[in-house]
C-alpha atoms as a PDB file:
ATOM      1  CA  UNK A   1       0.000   0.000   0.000  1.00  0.00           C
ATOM      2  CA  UNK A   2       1.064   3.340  -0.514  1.00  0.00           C
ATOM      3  CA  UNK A   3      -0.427   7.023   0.241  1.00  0.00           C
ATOM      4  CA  UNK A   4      -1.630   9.270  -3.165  1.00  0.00           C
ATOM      5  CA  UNK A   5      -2.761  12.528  -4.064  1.00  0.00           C
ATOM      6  CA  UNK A   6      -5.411  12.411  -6.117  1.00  0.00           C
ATOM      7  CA  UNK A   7      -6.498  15.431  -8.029  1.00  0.00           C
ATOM      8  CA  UNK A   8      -9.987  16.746  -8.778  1.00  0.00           C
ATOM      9  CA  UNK A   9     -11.473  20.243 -10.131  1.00  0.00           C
ATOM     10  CA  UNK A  10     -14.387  21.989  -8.614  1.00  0.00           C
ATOM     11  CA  UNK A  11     -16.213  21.309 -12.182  1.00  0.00           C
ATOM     12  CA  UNK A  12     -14.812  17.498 -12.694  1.00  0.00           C
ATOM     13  CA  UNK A  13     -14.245  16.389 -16.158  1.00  0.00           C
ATOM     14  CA  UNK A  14     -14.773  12.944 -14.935  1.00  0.00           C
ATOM     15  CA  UNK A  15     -17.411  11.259 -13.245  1.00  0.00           C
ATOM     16  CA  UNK A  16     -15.937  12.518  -9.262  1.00  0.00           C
ATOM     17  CA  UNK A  17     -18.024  13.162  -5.937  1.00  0.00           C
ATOM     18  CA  UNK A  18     -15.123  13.282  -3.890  1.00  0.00           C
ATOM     19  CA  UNK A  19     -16.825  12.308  -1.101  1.00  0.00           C
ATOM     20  CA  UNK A  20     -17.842   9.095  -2.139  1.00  0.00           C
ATOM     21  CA  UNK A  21     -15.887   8.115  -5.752  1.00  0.00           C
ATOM     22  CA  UNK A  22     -12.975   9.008  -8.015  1.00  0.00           C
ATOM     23  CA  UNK A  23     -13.491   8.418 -11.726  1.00  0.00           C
ATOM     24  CA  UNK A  24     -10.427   8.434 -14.061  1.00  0.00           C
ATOM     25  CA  UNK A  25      -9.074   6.907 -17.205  1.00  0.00           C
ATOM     26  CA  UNK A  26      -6.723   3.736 -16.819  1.00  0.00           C
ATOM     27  CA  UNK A  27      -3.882   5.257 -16.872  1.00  0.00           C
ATOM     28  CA  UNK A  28      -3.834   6.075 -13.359  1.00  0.00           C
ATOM     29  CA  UNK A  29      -4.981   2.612 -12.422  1.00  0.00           C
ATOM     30  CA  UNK A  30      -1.942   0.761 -11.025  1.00  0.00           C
ATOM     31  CA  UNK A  31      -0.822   3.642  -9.145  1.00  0.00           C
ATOM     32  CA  UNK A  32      -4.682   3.785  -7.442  1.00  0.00           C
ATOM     33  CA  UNK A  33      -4.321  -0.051  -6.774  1.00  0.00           C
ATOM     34  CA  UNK A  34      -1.435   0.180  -5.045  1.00  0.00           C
ATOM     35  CA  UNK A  35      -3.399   3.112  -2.551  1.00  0.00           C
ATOM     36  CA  UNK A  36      -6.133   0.536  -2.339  1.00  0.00           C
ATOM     37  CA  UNK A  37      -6.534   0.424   1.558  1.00  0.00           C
ATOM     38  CA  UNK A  38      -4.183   3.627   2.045  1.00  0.00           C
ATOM     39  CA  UNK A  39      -4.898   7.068   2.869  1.00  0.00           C
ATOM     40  CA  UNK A  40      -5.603   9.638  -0.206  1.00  0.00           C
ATOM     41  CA  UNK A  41      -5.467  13.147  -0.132  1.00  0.00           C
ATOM     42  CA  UNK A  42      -7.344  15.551  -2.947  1.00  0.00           C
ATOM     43  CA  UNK A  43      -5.756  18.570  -4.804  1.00  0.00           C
ATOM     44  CA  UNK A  44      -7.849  21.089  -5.799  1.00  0.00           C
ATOM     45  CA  UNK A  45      -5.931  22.362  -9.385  1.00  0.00           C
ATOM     46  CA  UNK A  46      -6.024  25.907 -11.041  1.00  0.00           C
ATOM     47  CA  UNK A  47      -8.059  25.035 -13.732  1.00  0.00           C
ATOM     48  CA  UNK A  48     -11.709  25.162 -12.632  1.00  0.00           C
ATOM     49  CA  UNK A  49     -13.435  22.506 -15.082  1.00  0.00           C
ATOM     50  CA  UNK A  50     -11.702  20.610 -18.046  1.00  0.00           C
ATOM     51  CA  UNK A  51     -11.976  24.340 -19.687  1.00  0.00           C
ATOM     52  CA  UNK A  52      -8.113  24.531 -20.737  1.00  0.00           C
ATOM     53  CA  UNK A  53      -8.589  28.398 -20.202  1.00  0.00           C
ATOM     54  CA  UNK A  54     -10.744  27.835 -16.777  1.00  0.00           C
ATOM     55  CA  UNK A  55      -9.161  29.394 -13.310  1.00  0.00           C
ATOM     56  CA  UNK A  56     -10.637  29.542 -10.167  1.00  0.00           C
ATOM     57  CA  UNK A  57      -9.260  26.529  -8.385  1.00  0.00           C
ATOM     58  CA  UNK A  58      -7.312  26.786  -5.285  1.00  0.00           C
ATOM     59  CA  UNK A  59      -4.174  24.977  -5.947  1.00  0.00           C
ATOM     60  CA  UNK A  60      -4.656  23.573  -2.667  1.00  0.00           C
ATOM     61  CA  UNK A  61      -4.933  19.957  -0.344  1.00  0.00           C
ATOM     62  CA  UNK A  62      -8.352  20.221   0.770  1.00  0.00           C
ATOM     63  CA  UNK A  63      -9.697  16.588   2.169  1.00  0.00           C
ATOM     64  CA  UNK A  64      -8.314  13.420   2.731  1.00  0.00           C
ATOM     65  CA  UNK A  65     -10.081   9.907   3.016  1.00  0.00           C
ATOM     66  CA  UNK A  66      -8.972   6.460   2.569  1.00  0.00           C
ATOM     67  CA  UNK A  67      -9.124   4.547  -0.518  1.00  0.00           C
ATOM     68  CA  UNK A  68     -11.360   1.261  -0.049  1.00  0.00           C
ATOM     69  CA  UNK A  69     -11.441  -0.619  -3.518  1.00  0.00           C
ATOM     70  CA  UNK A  70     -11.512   0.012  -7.279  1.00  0.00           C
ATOM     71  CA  UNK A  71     -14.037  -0.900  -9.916  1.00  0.00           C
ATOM     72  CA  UNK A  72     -14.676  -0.875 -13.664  1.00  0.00           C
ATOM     73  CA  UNK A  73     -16.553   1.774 -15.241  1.00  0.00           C
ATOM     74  CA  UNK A  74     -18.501  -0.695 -17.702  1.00  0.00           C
ATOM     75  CA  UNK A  75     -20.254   2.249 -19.261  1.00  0.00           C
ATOM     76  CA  UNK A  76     -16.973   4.170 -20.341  1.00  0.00           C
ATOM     77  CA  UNK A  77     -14.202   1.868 -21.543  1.00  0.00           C
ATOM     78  CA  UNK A  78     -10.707   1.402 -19.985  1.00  0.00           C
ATOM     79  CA  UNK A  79     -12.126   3.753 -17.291  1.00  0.00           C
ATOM     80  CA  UNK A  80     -12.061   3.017 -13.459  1.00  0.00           C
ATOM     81  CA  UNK A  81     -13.978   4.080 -10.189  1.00  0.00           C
ATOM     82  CA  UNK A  82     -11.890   4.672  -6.725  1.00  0.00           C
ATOM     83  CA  UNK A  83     -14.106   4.550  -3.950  1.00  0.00           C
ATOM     84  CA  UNK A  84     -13.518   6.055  -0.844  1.00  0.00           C
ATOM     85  CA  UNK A  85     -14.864   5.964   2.996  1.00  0.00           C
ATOM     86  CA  UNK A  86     -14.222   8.251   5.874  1.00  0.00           C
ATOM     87  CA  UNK A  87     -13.673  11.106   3.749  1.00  0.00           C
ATOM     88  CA  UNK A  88     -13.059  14.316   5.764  1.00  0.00           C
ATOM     89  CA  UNK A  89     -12.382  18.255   4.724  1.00  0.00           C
ATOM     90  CA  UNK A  90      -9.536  19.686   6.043  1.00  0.00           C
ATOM     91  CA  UNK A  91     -10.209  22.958   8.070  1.00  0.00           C
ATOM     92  CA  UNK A  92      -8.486  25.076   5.849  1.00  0.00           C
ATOM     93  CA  UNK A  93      -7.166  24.575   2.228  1.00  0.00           C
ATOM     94  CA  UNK A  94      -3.480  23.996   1.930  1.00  0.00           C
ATOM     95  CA  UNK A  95      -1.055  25.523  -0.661  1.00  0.00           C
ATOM     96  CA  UNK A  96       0.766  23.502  -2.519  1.00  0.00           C
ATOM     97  CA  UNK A  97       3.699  25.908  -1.882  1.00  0.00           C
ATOM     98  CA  UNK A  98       3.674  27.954   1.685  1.00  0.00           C
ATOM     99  CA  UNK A  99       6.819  29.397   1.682  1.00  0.00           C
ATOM    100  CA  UNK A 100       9.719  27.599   0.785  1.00  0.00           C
ATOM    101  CA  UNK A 101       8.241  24.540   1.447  1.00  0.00           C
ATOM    102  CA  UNK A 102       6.825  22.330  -1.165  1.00  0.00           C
ATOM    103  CA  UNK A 103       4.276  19.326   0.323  1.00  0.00           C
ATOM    104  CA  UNK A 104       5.555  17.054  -2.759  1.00  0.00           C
ATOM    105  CA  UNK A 105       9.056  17.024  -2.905  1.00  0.00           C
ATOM    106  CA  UNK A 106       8.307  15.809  -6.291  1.00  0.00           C
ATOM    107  CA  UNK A 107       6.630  19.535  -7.673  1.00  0.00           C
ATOM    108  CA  UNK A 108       9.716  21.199  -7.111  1.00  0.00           C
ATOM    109  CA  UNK A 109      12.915  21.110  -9.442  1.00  0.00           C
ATOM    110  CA  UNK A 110      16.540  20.873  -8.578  1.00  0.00           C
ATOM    111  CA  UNK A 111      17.166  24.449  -9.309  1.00  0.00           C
ATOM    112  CA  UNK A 112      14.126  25.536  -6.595  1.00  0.00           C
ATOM    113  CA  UNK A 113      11.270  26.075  -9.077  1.00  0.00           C
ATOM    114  CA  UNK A 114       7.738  24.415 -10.014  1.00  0.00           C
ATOM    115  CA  UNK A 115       7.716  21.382 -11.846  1.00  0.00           C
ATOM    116  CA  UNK A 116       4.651  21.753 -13.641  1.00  0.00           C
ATOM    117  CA  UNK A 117       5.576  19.220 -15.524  1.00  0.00           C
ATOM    118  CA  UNK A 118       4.538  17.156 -12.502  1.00  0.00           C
ATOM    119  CA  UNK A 119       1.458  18.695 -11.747  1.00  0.00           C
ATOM    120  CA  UNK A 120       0.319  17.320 -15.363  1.00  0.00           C
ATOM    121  CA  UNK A 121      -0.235  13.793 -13.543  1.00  0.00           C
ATOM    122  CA  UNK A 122      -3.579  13.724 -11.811  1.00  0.00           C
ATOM    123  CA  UNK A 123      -2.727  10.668  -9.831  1.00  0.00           C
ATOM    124  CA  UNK A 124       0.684  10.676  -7.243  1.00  0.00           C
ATOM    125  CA  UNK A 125       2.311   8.799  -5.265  1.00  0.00           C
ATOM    126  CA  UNK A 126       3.246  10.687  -1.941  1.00  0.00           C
ATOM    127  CA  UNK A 127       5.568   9.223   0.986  1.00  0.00           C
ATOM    128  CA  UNK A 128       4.405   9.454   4.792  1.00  0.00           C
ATOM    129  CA  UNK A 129       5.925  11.915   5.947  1.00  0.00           C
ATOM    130  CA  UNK A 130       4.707  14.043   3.332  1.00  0.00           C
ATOM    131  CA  UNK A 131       1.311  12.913   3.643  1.00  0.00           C
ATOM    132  CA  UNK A 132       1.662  14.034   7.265  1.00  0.00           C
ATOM    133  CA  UNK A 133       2.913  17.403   6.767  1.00  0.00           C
ATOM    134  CA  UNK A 134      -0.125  17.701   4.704  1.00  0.00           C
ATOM    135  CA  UNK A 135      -2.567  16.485   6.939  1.00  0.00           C
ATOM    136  CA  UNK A 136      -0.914  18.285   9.993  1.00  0.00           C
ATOM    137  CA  UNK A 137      -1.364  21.505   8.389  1.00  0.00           C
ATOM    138  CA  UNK A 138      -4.654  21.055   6.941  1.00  0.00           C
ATOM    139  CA  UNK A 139      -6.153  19.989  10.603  1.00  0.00           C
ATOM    140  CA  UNK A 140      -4.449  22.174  12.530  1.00  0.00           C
ATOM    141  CA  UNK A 141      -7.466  24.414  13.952  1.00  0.00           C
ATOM    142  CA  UNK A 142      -9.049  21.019  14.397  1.00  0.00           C
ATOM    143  CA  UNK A 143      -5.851  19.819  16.357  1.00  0.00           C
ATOM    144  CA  UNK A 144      -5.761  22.824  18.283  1.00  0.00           C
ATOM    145  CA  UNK A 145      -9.595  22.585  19.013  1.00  0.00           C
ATOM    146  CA  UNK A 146      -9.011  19.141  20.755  1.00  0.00           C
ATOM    147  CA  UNK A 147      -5.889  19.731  22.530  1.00  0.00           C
ATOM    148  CA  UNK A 148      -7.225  23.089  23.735  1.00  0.00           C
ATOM    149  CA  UNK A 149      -5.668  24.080  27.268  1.00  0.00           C
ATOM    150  CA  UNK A 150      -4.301  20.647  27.335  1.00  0.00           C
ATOM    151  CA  UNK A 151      -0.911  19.957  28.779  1.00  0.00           C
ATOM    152  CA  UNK A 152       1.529  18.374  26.332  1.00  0.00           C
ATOM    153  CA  UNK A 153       3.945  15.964  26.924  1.00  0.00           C
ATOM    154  CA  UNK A 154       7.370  18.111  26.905  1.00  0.00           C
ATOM    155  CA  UNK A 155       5.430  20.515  29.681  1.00  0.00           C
ATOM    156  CA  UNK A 156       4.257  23.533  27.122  1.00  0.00           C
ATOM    157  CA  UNK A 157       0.623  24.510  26.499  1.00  0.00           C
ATOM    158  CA  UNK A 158      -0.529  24.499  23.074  1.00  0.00           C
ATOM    159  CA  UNK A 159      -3.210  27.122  22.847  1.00  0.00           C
ATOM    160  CA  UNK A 160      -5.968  27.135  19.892  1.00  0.00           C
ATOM    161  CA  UNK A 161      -4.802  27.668  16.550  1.00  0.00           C
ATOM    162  CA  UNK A 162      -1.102  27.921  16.862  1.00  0.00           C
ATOM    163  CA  UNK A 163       0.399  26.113  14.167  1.00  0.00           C
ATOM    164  CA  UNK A 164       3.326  24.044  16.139  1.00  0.00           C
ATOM    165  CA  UNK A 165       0.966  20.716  17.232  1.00  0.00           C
ATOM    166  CA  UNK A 166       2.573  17.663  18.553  1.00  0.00           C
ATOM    167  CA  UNK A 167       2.312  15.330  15.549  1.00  0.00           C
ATOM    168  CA  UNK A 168       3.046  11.462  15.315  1.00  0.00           C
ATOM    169  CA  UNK A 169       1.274   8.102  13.897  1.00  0.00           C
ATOM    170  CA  UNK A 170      -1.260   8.414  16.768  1.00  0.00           C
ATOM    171  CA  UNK A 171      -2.686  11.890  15.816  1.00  0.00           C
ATOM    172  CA  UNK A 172      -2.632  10.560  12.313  1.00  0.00           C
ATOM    173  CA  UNK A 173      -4.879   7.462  13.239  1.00  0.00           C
ATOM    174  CA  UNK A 174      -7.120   9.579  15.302  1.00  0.00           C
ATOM    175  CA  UNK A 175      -8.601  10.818  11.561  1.00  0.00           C
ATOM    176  CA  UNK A 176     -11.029   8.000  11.509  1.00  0.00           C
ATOM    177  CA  UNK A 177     -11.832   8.073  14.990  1.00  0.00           C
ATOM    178  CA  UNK A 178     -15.460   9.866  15.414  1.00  0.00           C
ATOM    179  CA  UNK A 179     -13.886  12.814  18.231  1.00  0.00           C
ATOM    180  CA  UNK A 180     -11.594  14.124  15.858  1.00  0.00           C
ATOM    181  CA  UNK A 181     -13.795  14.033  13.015  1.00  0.00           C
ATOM    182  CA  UNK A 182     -16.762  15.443  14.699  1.00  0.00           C
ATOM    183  CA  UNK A 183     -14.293  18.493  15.791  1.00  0.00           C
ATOM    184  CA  UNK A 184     -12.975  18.711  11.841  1.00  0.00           C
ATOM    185  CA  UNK A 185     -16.788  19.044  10.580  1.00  0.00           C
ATOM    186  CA  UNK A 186     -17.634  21.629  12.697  1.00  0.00           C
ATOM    187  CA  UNK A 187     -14.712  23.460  12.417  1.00  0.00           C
ATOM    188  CA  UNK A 188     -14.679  23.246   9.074  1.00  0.00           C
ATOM    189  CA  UNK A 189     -19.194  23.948   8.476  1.00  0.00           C
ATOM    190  CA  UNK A 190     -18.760  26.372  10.736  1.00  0.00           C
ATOM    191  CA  UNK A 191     -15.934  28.557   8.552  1.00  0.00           C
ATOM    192  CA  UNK A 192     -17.800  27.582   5.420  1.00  0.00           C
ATOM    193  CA  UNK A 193     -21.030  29.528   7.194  1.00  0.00           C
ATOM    194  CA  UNK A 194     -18.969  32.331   8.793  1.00  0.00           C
ATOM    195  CA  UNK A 195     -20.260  31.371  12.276  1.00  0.00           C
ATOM    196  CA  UNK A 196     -23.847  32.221  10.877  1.00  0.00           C
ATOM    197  CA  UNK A 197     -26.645  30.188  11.045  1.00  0.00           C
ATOM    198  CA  UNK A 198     -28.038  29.417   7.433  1.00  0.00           C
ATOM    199  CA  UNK A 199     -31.716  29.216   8.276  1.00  0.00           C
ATOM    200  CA  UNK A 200     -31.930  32.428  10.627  1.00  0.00           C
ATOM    201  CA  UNK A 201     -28.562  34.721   9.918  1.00  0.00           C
ATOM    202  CA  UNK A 202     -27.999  35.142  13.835  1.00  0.00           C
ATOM    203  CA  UNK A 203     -24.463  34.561  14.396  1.00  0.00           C
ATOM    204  CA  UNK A 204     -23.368  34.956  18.378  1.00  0.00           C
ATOM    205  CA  UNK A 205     -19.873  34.802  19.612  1.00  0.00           C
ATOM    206  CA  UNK A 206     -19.066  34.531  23.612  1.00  0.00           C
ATOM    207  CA  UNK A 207     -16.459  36.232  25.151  1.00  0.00           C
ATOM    208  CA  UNK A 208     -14.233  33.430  25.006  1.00  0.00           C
ATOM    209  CA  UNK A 209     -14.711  33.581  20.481  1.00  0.00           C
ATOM    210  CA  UNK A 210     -16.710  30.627  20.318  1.00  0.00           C
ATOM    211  CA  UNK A 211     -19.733  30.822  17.947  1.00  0.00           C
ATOM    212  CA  UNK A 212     -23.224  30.041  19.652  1.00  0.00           C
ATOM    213  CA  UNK A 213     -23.750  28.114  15.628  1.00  0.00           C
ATOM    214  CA  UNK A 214     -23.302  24.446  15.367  1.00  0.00           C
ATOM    215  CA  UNK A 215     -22.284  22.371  12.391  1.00  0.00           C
ATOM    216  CA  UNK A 216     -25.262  20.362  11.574  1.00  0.00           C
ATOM    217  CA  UNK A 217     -25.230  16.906   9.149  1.00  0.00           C
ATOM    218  CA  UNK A 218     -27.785  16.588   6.640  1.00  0.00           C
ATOM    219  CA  UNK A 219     -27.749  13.453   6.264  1.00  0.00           C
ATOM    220  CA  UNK A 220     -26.726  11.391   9.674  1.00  0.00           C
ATOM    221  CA  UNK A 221     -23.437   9.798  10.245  1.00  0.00           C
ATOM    222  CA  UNK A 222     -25.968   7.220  11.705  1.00  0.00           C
ATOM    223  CA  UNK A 223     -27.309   6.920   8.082  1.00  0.00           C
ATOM    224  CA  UNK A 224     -24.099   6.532   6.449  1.00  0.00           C
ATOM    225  CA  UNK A 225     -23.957  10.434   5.850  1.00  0.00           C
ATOM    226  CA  UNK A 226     -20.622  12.122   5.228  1.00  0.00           C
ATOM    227  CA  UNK A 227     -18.396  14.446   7.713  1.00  0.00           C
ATOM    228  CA  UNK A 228     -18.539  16.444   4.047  1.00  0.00           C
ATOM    229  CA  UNK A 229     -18.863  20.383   4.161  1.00  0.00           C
ATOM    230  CA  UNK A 230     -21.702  19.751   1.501  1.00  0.00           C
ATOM    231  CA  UNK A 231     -23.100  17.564   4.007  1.00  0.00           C
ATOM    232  CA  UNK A 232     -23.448  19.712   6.672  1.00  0.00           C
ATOM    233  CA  UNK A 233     -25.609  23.486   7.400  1.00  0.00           C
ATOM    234  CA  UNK A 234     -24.109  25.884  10.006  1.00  0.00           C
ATOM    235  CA  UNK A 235     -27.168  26.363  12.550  1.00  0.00           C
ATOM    236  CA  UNK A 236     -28.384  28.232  15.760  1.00  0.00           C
ATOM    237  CA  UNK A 237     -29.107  24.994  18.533  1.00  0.00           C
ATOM    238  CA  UNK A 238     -32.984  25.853  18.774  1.00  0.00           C
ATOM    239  CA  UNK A 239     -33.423  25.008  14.646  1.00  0.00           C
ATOM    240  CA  UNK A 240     -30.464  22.322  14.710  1.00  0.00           C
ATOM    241  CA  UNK A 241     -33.369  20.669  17.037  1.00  0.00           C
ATOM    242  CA  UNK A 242     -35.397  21.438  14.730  1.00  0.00           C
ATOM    243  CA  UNK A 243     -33.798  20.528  11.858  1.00  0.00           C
ATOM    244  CA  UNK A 244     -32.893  16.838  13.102  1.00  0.00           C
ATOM    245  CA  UNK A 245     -36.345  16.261  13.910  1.00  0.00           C
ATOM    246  CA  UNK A 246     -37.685  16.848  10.879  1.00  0.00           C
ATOM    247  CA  UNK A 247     -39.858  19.986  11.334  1.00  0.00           C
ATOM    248  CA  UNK A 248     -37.744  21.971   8.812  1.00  0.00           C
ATOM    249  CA  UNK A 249     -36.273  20.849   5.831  1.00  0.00           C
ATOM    250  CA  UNK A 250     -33.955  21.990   2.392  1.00  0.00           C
ATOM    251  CA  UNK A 251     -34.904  22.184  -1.133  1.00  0.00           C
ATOM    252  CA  UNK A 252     -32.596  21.562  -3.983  1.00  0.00           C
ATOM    253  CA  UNK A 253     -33.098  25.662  -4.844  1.00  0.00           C
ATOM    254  CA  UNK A 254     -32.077  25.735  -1.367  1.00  0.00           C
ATOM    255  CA  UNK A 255     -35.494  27.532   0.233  1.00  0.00           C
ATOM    256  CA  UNK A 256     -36.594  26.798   3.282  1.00  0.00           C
ATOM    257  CA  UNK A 257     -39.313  24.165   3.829  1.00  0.00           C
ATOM    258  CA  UNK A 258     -41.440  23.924   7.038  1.00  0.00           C
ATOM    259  CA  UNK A 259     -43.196  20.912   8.602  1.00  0.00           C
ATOM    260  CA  UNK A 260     -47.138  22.082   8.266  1.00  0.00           C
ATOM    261  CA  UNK A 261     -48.986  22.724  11.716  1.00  0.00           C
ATOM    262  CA  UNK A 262     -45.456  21.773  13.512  1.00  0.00           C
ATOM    263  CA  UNK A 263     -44.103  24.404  14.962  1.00  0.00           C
ATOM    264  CA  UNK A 264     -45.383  27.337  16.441  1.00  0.00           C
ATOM    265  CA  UNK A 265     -45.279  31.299  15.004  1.00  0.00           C
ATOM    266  CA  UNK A 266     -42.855  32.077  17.696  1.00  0.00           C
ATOM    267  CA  UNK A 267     -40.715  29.514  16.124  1.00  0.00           C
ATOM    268  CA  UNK A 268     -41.321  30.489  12.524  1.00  0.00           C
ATOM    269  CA  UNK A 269     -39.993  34.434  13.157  1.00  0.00           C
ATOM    270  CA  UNK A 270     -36.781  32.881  13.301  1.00  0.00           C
ATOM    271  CA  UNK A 271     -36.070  31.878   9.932  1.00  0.00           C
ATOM    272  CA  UNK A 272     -34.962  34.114   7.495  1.00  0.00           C
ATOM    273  CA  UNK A 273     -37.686  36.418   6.122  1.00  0.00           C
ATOM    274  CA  UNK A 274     -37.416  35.004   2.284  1.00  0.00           C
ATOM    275  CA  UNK A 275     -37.307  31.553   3.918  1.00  0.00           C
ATOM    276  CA  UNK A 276     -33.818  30.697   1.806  1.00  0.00           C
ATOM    277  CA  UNK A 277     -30.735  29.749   3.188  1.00  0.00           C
ATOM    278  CA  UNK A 278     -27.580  31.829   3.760  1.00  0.00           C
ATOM    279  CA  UNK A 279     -25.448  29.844   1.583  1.00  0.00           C
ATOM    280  CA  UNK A 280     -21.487  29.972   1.747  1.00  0.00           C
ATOM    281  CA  UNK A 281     -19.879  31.753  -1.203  1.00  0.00           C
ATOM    282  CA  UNK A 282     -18.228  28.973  -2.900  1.00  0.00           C
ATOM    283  CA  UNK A 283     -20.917  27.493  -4.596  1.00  0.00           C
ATOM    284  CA  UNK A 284     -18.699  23.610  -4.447  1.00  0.00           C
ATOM    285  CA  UNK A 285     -19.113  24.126  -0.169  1.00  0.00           C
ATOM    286  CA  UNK A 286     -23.068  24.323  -0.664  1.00  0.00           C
ATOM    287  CA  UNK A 287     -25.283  21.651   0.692  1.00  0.00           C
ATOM    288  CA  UNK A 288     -25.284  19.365  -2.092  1.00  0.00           C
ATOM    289  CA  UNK A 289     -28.855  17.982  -3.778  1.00  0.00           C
ATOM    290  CA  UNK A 290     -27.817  14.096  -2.610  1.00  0.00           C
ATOM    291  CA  UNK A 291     -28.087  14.790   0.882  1.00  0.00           C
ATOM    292  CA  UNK A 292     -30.482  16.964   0.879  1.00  0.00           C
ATOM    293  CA  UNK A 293     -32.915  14.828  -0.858  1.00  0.00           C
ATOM    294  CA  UNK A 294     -32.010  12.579   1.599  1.00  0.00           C
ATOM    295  CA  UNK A 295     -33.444  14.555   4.648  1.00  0.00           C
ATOM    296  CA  UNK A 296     -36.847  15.608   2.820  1.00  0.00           C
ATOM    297  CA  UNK A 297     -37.111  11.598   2.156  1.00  0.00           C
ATOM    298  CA  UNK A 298     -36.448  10.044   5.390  1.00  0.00           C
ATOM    299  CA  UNK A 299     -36.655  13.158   7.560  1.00  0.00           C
ATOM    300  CA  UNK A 300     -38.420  15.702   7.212  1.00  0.00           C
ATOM    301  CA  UNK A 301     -42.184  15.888   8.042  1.00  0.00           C
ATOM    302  CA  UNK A 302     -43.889  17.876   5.646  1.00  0.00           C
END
């Protein structure tokens, strides 16, 4: 087995929903077997769709998840699905460059510059402990957030959000455990949504700078749902009760839906006044139209 980076636009030319499947032609196929079982990370390219004069992307790591088995396409020859589980969003985007440093050794020539030459490949190979840097910096808020006014092992305290984390195999591991992810999805929901709550625009921070909003999941983890941003709505607690008991709801134009004769007018003059959601800006870190069909179909009660 062996870690990868696997790269995919916000518009994919191929068949991709990161969160659940990678779709590519066969000539990244051996290097995908040998991540079957491995941990994957995504790379978000400049070039927005397969538009050779698209921009937009991020040229950034933004999720990792671990690559569980690989199938044929049988409806596009010599193509190939990757499918992935415990797919999580890093809590911010990382460069490919910060710095000096490059993440893959591999992107950066002898003589200090770009290789863009490698960037052509949409599948790569990455060692450990540049998987690791990767992953370090791309959950490092999340880190902080669970290590917060702990003591560490050398005597310092690491306070929350400073970039210098204690980092080894057991942090690493601790992706898949449901703690850490929890902490990742709302850290990450809840930057997506700006601390606001979609459904009713209040956004309260205490004295401390923690946001009143929590990172909701559209679709239950219980249900097989994702710990993906597009799975998730930033809300206020009263209508994240609300929400996971089915007396409000999303629709794919992303409006508002209410359960009829539910809830109370009291409870109504919260939402929004045009009854649509606050959305983030990125339009790939909206709720996405597979979960949310999901909630209106086992869910919601309207």
């Amino acid at each position: 087995m062996t870690k990868a980076i696997l790269t995919s636009k916000v518009d994919p030319t191929y068949d991709d929903l990161p969160e659940e499947r990678y779709h590519s032609p066969r000539t990244y196929l051996r290097q995908m077997e040998q991540a079957v079982g491995d941990w994957i990370i995504y790379y978000e390219p400049r070039r927005s769709s397969g538009d050779l004069s698209s921009s937009g992307g991020r040229q950034a790591y933004f999720a990792a998840a671990r690559l569980s088995r690989i199938e044929k396409d049988y409806a596009r020859n010599d193509h190939y699905y990757a499918f992935v589980a415990e797919y999580l969003e890093f809590d911010r985007p990382v460069s490919f460059k910060e710095g000096n440093l490059y993440y893959e050794s591999l992107l950066q020539k002898n003589d200090g510059t770009t290789n863009k030459g490698a960037f052509g490949r949409a599948v790569r190979s990455i060692p450990d402990n540049e998987y690791n840097l990767i992953l370090q910096a791309g959950f490092a808020k999340a880190l902080g957030e669970m290590i917060y006014e702990t003591q560490a092992p050398s005597g310092a305290v690491y306070e929350l959000g400073e970039e210098h984390i204690p980092y080894d195999r057991t942090i690493i591991e601790s992706v898949v455990a449901r703690p850490f992810r929890d902490a990742a999805f709302s850290v990450a929901v809840k930057n997506a949504y700006g601390n606001t709550c979609a459904m009713t625009g209040l956004k309260i921070i205490n004295g401390g700078g923690r946001a009143e909003v929590q990172a909701a999941h559209i679709q239950p983890v219980s249900e097989k749902g994702s710990d993906s941003i597009r799975n998730g709505l930033a809300l206020s607690g009263t209508v994240h009760w609300m929400f996971d008991r089915g007396l409000v709801s999303v629709d794919d134009d992303f409006s508002i839906l209410v359960a009829k004769d539910r809830l109370p007018d009291t409870a109504l003059r919260l939402l929004n006044e045009n009854h649509r959601l606050i959305l983030p800006q990125r339009t790939d870190l909206r709720p996405h139209r597979h979960y949310l069909g999901y909630h209106r179909e086992n869910i919601f009660k309207g």
